[in-house]
C-alpha atoms as a PDB file:
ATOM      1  CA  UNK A   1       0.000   0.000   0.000  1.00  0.00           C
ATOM      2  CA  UNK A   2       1.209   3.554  -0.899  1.00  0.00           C
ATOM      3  CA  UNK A   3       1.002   6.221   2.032  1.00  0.00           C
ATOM      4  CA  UNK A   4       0.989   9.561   1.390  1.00  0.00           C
ATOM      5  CA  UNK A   5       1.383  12.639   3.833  1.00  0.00           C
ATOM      6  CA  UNK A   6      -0.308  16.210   3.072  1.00  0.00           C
ATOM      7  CA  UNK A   7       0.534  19.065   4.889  1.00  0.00           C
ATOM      8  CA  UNK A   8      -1.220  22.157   5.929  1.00  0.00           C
ATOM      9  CA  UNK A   9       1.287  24.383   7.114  1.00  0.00           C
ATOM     10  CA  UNK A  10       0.059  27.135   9.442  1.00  0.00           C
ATOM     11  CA  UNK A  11       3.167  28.636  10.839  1.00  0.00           C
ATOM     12  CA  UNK A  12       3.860  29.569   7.107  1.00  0.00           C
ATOM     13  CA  UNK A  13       1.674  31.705   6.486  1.00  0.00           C
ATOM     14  CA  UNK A  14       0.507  35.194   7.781  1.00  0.00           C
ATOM     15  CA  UNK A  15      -1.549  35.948  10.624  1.00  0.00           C
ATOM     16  CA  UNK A  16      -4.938  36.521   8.312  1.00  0.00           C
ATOM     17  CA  UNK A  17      -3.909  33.285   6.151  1.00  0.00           C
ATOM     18  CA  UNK A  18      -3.072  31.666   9.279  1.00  0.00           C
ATOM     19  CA  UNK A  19      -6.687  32.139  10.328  1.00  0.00           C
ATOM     20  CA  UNK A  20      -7.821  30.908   7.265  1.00  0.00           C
ATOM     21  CA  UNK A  21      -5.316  27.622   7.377  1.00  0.00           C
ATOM     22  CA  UNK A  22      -7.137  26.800  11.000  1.00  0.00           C
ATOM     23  CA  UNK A  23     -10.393  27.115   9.249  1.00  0.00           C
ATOM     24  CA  UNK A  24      -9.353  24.337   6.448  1.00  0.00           C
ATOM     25  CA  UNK A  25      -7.648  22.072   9.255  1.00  0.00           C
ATOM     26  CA  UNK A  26     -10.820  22.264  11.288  1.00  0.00           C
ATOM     27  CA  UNK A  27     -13.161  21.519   8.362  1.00  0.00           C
ATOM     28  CA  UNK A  28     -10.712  18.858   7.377  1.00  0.00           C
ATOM     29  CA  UNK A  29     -10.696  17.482  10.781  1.00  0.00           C
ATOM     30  CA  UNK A  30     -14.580  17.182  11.756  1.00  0.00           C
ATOM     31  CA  UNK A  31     -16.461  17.902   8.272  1.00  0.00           C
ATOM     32  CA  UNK A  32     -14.329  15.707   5.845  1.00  0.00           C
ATOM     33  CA  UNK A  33     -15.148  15.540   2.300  1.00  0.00           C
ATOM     34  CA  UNK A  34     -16.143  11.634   0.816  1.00  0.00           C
ATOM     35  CA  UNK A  35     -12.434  12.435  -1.514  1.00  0.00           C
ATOM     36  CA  UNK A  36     -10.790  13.247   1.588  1.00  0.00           C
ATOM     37  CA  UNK A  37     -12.243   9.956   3.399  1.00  0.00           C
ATOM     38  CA  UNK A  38     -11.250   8.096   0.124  1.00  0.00           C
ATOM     39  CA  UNK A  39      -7.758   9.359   0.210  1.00  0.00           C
ATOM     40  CA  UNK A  40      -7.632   8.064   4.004  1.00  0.00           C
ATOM     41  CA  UNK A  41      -8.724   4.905   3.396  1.00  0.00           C
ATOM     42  CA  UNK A  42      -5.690   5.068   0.682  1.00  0.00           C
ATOM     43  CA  UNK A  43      -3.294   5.523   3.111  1.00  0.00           C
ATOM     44  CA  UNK A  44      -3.144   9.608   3.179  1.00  0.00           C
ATOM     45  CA  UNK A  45      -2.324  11.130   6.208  1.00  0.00           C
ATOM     46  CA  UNK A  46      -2.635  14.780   7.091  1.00  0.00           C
ATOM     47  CA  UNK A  47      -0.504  16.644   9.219  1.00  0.00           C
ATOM     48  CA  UNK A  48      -2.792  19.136  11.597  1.00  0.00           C
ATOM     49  CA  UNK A  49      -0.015  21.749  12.867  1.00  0.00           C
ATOM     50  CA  UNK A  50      -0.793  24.413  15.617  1.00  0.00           C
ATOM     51  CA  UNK A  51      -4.036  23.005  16.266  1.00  0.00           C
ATOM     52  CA  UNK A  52      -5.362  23.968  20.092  1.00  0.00           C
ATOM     53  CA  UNK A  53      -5.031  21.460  22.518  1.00  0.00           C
ATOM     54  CA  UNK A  54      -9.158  21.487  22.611  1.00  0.00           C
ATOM     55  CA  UNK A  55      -9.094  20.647  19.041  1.00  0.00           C
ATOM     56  CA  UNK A  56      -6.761  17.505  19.280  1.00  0.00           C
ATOM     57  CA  UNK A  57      -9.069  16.020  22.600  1.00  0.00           C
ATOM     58  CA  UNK A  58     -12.245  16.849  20.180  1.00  0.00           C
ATOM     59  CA  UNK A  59     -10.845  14.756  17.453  1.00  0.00           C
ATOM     60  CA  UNK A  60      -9.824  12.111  19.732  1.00  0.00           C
ATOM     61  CA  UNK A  61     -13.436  11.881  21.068  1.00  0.00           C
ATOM     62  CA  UNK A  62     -15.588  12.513  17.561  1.00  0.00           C
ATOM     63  CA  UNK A  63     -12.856  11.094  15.118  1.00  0.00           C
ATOM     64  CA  UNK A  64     -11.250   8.301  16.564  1.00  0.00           C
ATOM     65  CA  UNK A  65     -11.959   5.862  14.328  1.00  0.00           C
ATOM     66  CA  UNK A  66      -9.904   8.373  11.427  1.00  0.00           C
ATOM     67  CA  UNK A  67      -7.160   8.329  14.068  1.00  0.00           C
ATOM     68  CA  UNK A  68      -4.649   6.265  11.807  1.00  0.00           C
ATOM     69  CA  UNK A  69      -4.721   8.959   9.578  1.00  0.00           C
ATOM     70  CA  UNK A  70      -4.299  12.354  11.365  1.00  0.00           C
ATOM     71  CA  UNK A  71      -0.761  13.481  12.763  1.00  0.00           C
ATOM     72  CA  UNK A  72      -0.851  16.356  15.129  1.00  0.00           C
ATOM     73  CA  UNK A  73       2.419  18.673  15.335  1.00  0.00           C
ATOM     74  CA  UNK A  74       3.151  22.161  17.312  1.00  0.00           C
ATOM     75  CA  UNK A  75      -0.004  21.740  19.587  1.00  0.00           C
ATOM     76  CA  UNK A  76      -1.043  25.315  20.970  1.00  0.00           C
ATOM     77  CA  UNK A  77      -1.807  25.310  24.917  1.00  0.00           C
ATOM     78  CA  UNK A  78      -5.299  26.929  25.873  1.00  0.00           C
ATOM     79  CA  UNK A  79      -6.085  28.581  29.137  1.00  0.00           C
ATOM     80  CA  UNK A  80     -10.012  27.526  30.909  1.00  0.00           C
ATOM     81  CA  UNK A  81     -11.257  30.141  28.385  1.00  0.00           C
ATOM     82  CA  UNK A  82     -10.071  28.010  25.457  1.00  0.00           C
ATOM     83  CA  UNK A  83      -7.543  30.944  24.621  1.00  0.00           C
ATOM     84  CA  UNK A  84      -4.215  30.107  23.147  1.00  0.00           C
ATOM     85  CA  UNK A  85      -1.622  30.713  26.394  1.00  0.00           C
ATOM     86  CA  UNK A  86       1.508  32.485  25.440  1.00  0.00           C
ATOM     87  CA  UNK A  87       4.617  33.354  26.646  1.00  0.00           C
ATOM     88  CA  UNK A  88       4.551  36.692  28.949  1.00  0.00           C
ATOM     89  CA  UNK A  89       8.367  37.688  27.780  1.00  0.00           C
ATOM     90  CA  UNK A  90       8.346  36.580  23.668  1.00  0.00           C
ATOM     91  CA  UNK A  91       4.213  36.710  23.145  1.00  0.00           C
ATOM     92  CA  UNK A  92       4.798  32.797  21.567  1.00  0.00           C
ATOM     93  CA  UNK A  93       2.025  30.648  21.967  1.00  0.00           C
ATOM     94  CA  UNK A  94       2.892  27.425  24.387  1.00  0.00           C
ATOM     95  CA  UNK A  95       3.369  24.436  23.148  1.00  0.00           C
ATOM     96  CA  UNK A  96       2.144  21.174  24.454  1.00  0.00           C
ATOM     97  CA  UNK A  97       5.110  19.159  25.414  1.00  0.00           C
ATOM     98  CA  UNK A  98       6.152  16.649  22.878  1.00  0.00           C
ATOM     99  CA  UNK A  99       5.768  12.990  24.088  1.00  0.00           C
ATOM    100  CA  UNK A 100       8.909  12.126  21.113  1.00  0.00           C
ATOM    101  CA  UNK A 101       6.168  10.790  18.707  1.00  0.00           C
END
């Protein structure tokens, strides 16, 4: 079986595109499309990065059974208020730590 990887890259791109990357990983992630199931089922996997921690446990709950096929990368902390928490000295969102994965 071929496996391919796609890649949405939201640290790439500007703060309004970077808006509008979150948008397309979010649909992608909870509202797939049947070509985007297809490709799955293929052996695509997508690469979610600087998705909020909320995100990831929402997909873990709703989407588990896609789970083979999502990779999550640069996970963005949230505070109680589902905010992204940042750094108080360099404004940089915090991370989740990486378990090496």
């Amino acid at each position: 079986m071929r496996i391919g990887i796609f890649l949405l890259c939201g640290s790439l791109a500007g703060a309004t595109l970077g808006a509008d990357v979150r948008q397309i990983e979010l649909r992608r992630l909870f509202e797939p499309t049947p070509s985007e199931l297809r490709a799955e089922r293929a052996g695509r996997i997508y690469i979610y990065e600087d998705m909020r921690d909320t995100d990831v446990e929402r997909a873990m709950k709703e989407q588990f059974h896609r789970v083979q096929s999502m990779m999550f990368i640069r996970i963005q902390r949230t505070d109680k208020q589902g905010e992204v928490m940042r750094d108080p000295e360099s404004g940089v969102p915090m991370m989740v730590s990486d378990d090496g994965c």
